[in-house]
PDB file of N, CA and C in Angstrom:
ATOM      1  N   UNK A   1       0.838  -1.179   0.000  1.00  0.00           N
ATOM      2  CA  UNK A   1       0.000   0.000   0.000  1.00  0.00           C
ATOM      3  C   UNK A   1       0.881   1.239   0.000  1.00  0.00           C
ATOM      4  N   UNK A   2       0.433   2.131  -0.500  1.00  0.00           N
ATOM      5  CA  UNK A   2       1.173   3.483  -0.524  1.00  0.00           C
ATOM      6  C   UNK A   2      -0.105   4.633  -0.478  1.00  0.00           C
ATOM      7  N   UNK A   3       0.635   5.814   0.031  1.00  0.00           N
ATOM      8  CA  UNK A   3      -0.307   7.208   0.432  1.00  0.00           C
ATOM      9  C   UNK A   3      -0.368   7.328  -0.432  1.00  0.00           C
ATOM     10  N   UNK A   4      -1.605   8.447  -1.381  1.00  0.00           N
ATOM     11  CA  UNK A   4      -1.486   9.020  -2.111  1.00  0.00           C
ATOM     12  C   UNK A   4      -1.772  10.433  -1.794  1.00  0.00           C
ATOM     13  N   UNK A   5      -2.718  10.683  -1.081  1.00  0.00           N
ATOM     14  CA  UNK A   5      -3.039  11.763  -0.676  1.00  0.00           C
ATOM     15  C   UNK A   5      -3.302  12.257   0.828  1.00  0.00           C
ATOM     16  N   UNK A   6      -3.327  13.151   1.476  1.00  0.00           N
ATOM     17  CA  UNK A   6      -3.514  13.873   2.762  1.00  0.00           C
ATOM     18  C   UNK A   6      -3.835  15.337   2.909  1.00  0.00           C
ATOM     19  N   UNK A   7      -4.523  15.632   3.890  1.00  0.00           N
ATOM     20  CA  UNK A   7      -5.062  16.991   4.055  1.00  0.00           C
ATOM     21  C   UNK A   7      -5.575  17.219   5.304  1.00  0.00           C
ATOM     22  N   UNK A   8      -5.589  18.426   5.677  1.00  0.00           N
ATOM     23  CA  UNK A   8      -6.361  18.359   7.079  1.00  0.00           C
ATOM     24  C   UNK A   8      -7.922  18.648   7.030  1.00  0.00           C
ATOM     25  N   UNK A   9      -8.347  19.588   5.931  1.00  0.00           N
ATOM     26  CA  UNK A   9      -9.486  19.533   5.828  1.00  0.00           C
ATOM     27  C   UNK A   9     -10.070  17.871   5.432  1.00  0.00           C
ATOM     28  N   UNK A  10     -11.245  17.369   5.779  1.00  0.00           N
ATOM     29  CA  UNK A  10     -11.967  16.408   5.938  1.00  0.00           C
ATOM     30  C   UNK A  10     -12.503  16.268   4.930  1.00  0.00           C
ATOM     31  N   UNK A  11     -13.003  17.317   4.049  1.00  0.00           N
ATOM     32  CA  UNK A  11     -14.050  17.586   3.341  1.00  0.00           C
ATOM     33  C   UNK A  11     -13.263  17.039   2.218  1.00  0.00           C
ATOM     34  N   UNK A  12     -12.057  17.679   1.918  1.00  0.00           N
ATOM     35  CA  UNK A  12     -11.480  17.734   0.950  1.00  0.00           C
ATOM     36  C   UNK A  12     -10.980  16.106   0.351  1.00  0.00           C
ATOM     37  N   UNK A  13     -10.133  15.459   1.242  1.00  0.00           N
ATOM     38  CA  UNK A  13      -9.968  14.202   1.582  1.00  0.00           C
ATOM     39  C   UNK A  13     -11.412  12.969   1.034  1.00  0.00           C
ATOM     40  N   UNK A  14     -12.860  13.745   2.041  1.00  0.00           N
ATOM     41  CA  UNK A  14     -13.610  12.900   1.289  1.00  0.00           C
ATOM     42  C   UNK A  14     -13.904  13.157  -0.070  1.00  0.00           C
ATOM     43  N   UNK A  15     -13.818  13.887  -0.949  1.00  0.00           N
ATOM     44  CA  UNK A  15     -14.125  14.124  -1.783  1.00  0.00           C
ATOM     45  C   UNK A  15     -13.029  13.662  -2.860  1.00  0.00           C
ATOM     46  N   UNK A  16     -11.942  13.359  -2.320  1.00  0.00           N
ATOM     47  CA  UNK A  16     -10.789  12.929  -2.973  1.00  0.00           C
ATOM     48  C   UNK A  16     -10.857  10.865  -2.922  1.00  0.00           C
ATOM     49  N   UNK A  17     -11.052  11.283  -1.555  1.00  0.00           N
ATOM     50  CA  UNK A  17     -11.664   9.394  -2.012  1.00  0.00           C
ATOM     51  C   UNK A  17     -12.738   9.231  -2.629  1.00  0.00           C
ATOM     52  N   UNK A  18     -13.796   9.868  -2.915  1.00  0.00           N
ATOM     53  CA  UNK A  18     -14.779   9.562  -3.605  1.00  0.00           C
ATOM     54  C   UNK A  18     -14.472   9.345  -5.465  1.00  0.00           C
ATOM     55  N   UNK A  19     -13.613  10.910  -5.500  1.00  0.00           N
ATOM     56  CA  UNK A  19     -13.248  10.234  -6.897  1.00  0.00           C
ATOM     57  C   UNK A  19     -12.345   9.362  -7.377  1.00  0.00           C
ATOM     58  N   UNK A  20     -11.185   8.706  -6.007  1.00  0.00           N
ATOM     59  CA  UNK A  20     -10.869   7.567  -6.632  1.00  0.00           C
ATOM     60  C   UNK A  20     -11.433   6.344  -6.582  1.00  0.00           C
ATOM     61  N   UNK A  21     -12.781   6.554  -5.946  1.00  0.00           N
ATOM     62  CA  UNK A  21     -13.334   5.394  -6.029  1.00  0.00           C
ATOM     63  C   UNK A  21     -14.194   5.306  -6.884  1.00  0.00           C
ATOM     64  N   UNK A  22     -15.052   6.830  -7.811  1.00  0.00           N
ATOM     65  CA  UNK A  22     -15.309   6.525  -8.829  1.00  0.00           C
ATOM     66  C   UNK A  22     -14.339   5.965 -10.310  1.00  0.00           C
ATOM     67  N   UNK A  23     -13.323   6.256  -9.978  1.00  0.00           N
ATOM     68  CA  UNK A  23     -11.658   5.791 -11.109  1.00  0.00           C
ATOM     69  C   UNK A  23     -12.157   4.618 -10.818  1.00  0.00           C
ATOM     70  N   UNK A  24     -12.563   3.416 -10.192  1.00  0.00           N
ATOM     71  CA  UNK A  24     -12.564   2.308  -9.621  1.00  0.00           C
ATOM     72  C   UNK A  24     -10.630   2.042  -9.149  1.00  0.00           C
ATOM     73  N   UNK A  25     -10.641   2.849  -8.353  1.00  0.00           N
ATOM     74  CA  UNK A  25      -9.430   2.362  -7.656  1.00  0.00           C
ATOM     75  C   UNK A  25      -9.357   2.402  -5.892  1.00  0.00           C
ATOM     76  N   UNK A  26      -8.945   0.653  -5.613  1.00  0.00           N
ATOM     77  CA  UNK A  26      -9.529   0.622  -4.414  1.00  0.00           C
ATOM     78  C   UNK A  26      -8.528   1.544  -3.170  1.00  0.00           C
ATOM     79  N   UNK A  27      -9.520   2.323  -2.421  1.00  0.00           N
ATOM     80  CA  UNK A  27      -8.227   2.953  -1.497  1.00  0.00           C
ATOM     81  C   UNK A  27      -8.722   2.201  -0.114  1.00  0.00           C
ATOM     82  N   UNK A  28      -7.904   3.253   0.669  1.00  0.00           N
ATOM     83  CA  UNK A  28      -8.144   3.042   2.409  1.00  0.00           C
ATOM     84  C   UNK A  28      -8.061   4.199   3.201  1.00  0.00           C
ATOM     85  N   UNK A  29      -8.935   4.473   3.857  1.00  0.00           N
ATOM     86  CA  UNK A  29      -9.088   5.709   4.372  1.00  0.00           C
ATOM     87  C   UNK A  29      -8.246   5.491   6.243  1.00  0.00           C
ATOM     88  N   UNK A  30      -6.908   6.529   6.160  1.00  0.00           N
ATOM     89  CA  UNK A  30      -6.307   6.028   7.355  1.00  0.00           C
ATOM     90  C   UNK A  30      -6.801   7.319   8.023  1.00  0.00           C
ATOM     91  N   UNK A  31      -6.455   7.311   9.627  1.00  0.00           N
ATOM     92  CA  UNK A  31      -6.323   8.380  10.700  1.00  0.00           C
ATOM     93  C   UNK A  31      -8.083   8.541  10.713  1.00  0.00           C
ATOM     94  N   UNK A  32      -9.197   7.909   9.856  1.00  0.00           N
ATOM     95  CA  UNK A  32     -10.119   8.839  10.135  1.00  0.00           C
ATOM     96  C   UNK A  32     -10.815   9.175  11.655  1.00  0.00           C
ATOM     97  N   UNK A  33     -10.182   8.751  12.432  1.00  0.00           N
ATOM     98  CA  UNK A  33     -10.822   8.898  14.132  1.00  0.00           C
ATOM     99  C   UNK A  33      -9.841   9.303  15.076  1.00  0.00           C
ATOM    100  N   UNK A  34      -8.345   9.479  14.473  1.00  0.00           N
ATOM    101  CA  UNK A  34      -7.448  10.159  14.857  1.00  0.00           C
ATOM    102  C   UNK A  34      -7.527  11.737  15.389  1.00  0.00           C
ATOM    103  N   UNK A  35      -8.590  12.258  15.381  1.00  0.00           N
ATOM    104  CA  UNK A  35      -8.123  13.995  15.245  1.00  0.00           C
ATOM    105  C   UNK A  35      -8.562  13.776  17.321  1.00  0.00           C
ATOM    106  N   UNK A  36      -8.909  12.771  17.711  1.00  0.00           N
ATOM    107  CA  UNK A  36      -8.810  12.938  19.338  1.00  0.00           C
ATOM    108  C   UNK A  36      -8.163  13.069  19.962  1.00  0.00           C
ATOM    109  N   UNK A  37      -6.783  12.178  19.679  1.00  0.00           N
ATOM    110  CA  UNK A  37      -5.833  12.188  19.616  1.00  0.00           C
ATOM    111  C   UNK A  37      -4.358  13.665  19.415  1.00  0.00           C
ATOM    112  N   UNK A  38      -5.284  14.380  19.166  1.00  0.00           N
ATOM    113  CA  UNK A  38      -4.327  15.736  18.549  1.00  0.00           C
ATOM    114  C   UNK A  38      -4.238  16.440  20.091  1.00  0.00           C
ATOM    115  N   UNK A  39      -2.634  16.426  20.326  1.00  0.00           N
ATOM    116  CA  UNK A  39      -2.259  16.744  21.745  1.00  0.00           C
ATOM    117  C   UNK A  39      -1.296  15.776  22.241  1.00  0.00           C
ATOM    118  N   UNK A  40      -1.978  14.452  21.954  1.00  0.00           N
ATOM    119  CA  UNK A  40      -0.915  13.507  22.369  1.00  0.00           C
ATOM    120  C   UNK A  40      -0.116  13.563  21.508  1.00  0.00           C
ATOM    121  N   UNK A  41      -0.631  13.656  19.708  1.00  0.00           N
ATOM    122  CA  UNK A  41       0.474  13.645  18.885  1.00  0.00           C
ATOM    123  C   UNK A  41       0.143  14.821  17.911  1.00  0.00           C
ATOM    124  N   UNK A  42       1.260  15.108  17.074  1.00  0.00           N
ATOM    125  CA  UNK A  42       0.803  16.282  16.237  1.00  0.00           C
ATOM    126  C   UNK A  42      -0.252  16.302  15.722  1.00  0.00           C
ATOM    127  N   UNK A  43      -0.130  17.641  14.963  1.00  0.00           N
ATOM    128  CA  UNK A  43      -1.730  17.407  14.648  1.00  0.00           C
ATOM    129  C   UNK A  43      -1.528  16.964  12.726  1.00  0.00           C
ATOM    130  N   UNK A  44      -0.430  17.208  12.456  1.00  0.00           N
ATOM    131  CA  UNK A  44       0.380  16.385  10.912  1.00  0.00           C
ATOM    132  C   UNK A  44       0.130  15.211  11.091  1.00  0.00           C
ATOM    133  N   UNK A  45       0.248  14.181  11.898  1.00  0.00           N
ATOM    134  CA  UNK A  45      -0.080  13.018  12.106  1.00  0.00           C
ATOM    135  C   UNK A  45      -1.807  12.684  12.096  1.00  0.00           C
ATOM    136  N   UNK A  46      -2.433  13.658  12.483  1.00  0.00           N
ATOM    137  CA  UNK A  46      -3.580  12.540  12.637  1.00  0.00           C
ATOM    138  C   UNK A  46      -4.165  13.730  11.729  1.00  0.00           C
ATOM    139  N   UNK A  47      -3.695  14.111  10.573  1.00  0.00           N
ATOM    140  CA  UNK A  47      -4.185  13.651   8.824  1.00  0.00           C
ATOM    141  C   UNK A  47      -5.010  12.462   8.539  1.00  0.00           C
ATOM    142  N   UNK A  48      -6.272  12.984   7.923  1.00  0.00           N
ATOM    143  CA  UNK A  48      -7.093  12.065   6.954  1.00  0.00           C
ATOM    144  C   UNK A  48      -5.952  11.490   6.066  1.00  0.00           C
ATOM    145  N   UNK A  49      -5.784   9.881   5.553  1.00  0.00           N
ATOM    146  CA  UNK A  49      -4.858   9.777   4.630  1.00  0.00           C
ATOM    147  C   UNK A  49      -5.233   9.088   3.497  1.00  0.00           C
ATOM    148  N   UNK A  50      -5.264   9.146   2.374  1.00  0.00           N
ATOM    149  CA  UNK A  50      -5.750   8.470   1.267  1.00  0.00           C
ATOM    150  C   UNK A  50      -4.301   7.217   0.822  1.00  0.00           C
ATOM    151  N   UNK A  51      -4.776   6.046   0.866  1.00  0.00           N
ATOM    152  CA  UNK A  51      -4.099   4.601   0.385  1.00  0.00           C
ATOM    153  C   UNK A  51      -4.574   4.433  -0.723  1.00  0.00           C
ATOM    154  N   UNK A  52      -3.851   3.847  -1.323  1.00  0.00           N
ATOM    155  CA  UNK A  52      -4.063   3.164  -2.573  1.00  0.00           C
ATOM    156  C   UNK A  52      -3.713   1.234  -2.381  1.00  0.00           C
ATOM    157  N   UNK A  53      -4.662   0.523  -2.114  1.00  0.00           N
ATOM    158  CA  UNK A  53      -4.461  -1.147  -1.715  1.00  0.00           C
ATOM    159  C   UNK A  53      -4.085  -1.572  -2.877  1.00  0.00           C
ATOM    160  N   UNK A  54      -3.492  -1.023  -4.202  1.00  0.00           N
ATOM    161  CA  UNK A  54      -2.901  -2.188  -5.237  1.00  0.00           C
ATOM    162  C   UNK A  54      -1.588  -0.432  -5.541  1.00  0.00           C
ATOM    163  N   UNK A  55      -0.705  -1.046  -5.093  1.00  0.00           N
ATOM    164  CA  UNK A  55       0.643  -0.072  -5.421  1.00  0.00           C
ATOM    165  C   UNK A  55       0.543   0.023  -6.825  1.00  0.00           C
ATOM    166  N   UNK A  56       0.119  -1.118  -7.612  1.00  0.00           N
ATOM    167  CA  UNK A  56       0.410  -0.391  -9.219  1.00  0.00           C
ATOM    168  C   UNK A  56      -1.056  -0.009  -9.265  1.00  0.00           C
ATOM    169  N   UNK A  57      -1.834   0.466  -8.773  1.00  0.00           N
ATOM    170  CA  UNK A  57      -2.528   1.888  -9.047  1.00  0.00           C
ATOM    171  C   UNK A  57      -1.855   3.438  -8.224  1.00  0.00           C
ATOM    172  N   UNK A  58      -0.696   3.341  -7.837  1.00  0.00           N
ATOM    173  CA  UNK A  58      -0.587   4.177  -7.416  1.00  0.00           C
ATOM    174  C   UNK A  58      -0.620   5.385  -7.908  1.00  0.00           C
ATOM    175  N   UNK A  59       0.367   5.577  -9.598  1.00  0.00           N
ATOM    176  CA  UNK A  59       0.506   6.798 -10.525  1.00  0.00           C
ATOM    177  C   UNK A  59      -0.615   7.060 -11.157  1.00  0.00           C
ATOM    178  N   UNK A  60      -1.669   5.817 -11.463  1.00  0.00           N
ATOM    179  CA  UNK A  60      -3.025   6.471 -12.064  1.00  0.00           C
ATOM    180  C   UNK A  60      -3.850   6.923 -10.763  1.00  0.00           C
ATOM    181  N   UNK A  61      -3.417   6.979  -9.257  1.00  0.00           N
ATOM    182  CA  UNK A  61      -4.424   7.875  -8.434  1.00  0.00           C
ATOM    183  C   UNK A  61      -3.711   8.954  -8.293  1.00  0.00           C
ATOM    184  N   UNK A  62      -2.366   8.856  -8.288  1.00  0.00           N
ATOM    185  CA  UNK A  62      -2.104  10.426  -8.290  1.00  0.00           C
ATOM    186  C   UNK A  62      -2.323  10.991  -8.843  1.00  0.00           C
ATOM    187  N   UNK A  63      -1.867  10.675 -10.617  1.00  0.00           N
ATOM    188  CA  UNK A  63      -2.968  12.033 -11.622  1.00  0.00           C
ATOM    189  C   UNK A  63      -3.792  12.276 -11.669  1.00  0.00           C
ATOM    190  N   UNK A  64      -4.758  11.337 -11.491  1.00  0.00           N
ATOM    191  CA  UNK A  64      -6.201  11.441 -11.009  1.00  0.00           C
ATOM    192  C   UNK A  64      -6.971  12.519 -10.164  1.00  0.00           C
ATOM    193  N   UNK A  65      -6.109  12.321  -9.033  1.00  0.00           N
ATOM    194  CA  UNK A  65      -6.237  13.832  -7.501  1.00  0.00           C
ATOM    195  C   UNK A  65      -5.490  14.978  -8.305  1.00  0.00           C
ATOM    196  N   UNK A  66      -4.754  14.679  -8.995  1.00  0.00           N
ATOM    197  CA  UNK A  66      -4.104  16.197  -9.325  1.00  0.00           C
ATOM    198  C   UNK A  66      -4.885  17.102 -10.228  1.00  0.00           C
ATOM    199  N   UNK A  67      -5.149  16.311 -11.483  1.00  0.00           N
ATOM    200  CA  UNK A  67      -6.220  16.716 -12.263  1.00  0.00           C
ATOM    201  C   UNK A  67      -7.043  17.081 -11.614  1.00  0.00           C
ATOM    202  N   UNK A  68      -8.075  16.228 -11.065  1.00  0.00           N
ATOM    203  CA  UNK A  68      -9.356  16.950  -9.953  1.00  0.00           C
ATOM    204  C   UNK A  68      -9.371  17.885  -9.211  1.00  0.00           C
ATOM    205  N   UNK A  69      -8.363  18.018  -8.200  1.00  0.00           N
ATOM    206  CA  UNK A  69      -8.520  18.993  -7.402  1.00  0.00           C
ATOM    207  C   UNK A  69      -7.493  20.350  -8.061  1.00  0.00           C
ATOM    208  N   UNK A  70      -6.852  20.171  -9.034  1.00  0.00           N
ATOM    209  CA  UNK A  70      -6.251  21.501  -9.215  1.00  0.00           C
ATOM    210  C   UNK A  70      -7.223  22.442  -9.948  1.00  0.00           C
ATOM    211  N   UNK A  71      -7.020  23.531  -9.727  1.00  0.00           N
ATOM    212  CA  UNK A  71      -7.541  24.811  -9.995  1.00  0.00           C
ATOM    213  C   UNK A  71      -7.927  24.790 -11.795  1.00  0.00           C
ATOM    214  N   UNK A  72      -8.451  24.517 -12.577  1.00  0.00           N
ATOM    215  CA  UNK A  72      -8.395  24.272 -14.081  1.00  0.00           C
ATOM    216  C   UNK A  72      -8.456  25.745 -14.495  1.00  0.00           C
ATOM    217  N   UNK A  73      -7.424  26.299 -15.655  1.00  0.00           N
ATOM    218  CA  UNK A  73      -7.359  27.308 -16.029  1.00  0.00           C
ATOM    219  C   UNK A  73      -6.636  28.391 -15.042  1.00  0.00           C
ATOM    220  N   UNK A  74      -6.420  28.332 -13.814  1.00  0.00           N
ATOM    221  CA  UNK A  74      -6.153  29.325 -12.903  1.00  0.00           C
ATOM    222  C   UNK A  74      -4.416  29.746 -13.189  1.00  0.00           C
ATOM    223  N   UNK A  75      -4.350  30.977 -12.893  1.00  0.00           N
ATOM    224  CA  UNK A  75      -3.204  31.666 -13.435  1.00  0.00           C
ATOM    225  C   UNK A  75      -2.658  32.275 -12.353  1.00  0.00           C
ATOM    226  N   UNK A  76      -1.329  32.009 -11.878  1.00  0.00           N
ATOM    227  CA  UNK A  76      -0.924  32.929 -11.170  1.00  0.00           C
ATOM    228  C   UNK A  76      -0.142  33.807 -11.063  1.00  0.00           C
ATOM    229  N   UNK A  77       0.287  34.755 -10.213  1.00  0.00           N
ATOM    230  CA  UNK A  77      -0.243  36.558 -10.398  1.00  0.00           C
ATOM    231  C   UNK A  77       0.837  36.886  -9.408  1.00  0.00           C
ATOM    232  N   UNK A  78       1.257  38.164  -9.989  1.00  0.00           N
ATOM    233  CA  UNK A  78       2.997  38.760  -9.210  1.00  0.00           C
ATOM    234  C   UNK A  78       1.797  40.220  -8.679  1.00  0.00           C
ATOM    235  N   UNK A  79       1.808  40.074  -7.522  1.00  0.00           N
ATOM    236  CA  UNK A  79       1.904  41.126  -6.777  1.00  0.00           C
ATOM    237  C   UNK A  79       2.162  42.424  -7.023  1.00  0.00           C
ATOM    238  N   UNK A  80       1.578  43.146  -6.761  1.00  0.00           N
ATOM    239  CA  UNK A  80       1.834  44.724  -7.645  1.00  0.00           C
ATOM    240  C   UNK A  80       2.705  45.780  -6.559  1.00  0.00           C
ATOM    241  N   UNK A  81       2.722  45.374  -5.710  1.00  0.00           N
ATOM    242  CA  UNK A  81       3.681  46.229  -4.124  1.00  0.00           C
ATOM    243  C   UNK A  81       5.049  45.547  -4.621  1.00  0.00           C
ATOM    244  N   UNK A  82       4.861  44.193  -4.138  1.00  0.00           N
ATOM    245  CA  UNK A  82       6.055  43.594  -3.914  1.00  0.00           C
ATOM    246  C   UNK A  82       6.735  42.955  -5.169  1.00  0.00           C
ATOM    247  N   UNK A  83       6.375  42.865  -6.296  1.00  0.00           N
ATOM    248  CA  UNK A  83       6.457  41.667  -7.232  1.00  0.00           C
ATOM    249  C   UNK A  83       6.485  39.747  -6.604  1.00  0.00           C
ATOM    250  N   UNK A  84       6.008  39.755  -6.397  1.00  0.00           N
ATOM    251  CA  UNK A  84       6.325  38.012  -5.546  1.00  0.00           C
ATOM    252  C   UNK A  84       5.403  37.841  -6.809  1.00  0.00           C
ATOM    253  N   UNK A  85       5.835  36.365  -6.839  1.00  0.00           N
ATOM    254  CA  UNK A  85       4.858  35.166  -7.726  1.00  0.00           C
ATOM    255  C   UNK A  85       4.189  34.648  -6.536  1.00  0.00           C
ATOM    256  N   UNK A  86       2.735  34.935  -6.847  1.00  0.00           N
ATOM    257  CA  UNK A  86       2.029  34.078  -5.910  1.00  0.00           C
ATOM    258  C   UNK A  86       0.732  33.006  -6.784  1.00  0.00           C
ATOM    259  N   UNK A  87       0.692  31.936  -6.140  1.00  0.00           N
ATOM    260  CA  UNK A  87      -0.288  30.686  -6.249  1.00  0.00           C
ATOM    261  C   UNK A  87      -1.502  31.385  -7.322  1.00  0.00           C
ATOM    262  N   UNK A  88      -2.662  31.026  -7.556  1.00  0.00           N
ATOM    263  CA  UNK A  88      -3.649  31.517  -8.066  1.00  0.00           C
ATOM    264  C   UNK A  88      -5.002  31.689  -6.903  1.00  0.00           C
ATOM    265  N   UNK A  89      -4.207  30.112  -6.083  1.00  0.00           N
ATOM    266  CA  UNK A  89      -5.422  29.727  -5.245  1.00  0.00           C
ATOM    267  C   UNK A  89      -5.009  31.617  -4.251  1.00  0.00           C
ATOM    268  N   UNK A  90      -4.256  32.149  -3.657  1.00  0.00           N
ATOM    269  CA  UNK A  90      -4.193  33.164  -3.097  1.00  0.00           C
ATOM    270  C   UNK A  90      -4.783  34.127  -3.091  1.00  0.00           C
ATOM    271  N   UNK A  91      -5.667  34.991  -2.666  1.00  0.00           N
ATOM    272  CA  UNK A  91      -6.123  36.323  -2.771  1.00  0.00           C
ATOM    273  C   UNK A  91      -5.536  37.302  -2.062  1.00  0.00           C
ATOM    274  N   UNK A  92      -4.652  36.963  -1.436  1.00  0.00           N
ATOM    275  CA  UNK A  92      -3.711  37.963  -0.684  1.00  0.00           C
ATOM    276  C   UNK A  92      -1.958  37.527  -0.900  1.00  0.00           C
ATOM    277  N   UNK A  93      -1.603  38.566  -1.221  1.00  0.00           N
ATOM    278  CA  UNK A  93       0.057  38.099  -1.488  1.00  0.00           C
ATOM    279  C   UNK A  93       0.901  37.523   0.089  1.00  0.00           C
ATOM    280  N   UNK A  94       1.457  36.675  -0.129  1.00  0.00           N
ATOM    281  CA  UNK A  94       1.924  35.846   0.911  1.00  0.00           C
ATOM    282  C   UNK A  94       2.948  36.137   1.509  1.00  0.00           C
ATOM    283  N   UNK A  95       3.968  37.031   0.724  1.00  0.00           N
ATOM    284  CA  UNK A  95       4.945  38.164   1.152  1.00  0.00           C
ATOM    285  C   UNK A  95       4.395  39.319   1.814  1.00  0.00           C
ATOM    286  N   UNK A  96       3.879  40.414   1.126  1.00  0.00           N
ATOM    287  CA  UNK A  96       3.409  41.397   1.622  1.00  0.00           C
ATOM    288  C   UNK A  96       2.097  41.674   2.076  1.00  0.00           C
ATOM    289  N   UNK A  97       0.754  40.545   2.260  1.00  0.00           N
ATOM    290  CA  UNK A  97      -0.194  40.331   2.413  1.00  0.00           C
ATOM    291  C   UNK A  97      -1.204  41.626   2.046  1.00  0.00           C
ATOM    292  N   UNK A  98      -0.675  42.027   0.889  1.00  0.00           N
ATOM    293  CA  UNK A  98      -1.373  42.938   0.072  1.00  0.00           C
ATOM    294  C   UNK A  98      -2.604  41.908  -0.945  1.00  0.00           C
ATOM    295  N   UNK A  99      -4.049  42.666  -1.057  1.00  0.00           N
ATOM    296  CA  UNK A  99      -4.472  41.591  -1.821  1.00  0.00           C
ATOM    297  C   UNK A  99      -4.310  41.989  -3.264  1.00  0.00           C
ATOM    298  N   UNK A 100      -4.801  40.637  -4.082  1.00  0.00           N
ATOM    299  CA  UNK A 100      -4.583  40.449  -5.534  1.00  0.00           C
ATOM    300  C   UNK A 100      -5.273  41.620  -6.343  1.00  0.00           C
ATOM    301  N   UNK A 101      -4.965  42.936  -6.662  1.00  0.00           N
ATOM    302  CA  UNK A 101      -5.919  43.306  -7.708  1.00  0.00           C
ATOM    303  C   UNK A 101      -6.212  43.441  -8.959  1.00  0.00           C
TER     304      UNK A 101
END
């Protein structure tokens, strides 16, 4: 078995196993009852984690999540204060926390 994916949002995670389980690729959903736990151990650790149970599906679930969840078409944008290259997903520059206009 190998990870393919992790996140702390929940939402995101389920929605990421959902479409590899529409791919028909079988996963395993780790940590999901872990977040009680946050204190005893980090809170990086008790990550939702997406498995993949046949390793040679591993590279067709990663493109899979990447395709899906990336931003389609999104462009990203240099800051007009500072020049920084920032993300697309950003609305505020991450250097100078000036927002995008």
């Amino acid at each position: 078995m190998k990870m393919v994916y992790t996140n702390d949002n929940r939402f995101i995670v389920a929605n990421a196993r959902n479409i590899l389980e529409a791919h028909n690729i079988d996963v395993l959903l780790k940590n999901e009852h872990a977040s009680s736990v946050i204190g005893e151990v980090s809170a990086f650790d008790a990550w939702l984690e997406i498995w993949v149970r046949n390793d040679s599906d591993y590279k067709r679930a990663v493109d899979v999540i990447e395709c899906s969840l990336s931003e389609a078409g999104a462009i990203e944008w240099i800051c007009d204060h500072c020049s920084e290259q920032n993300d697309a997903s950003f609305e505020t520059c991450w250097n100078c926390q000036r927002e995008n206009s």
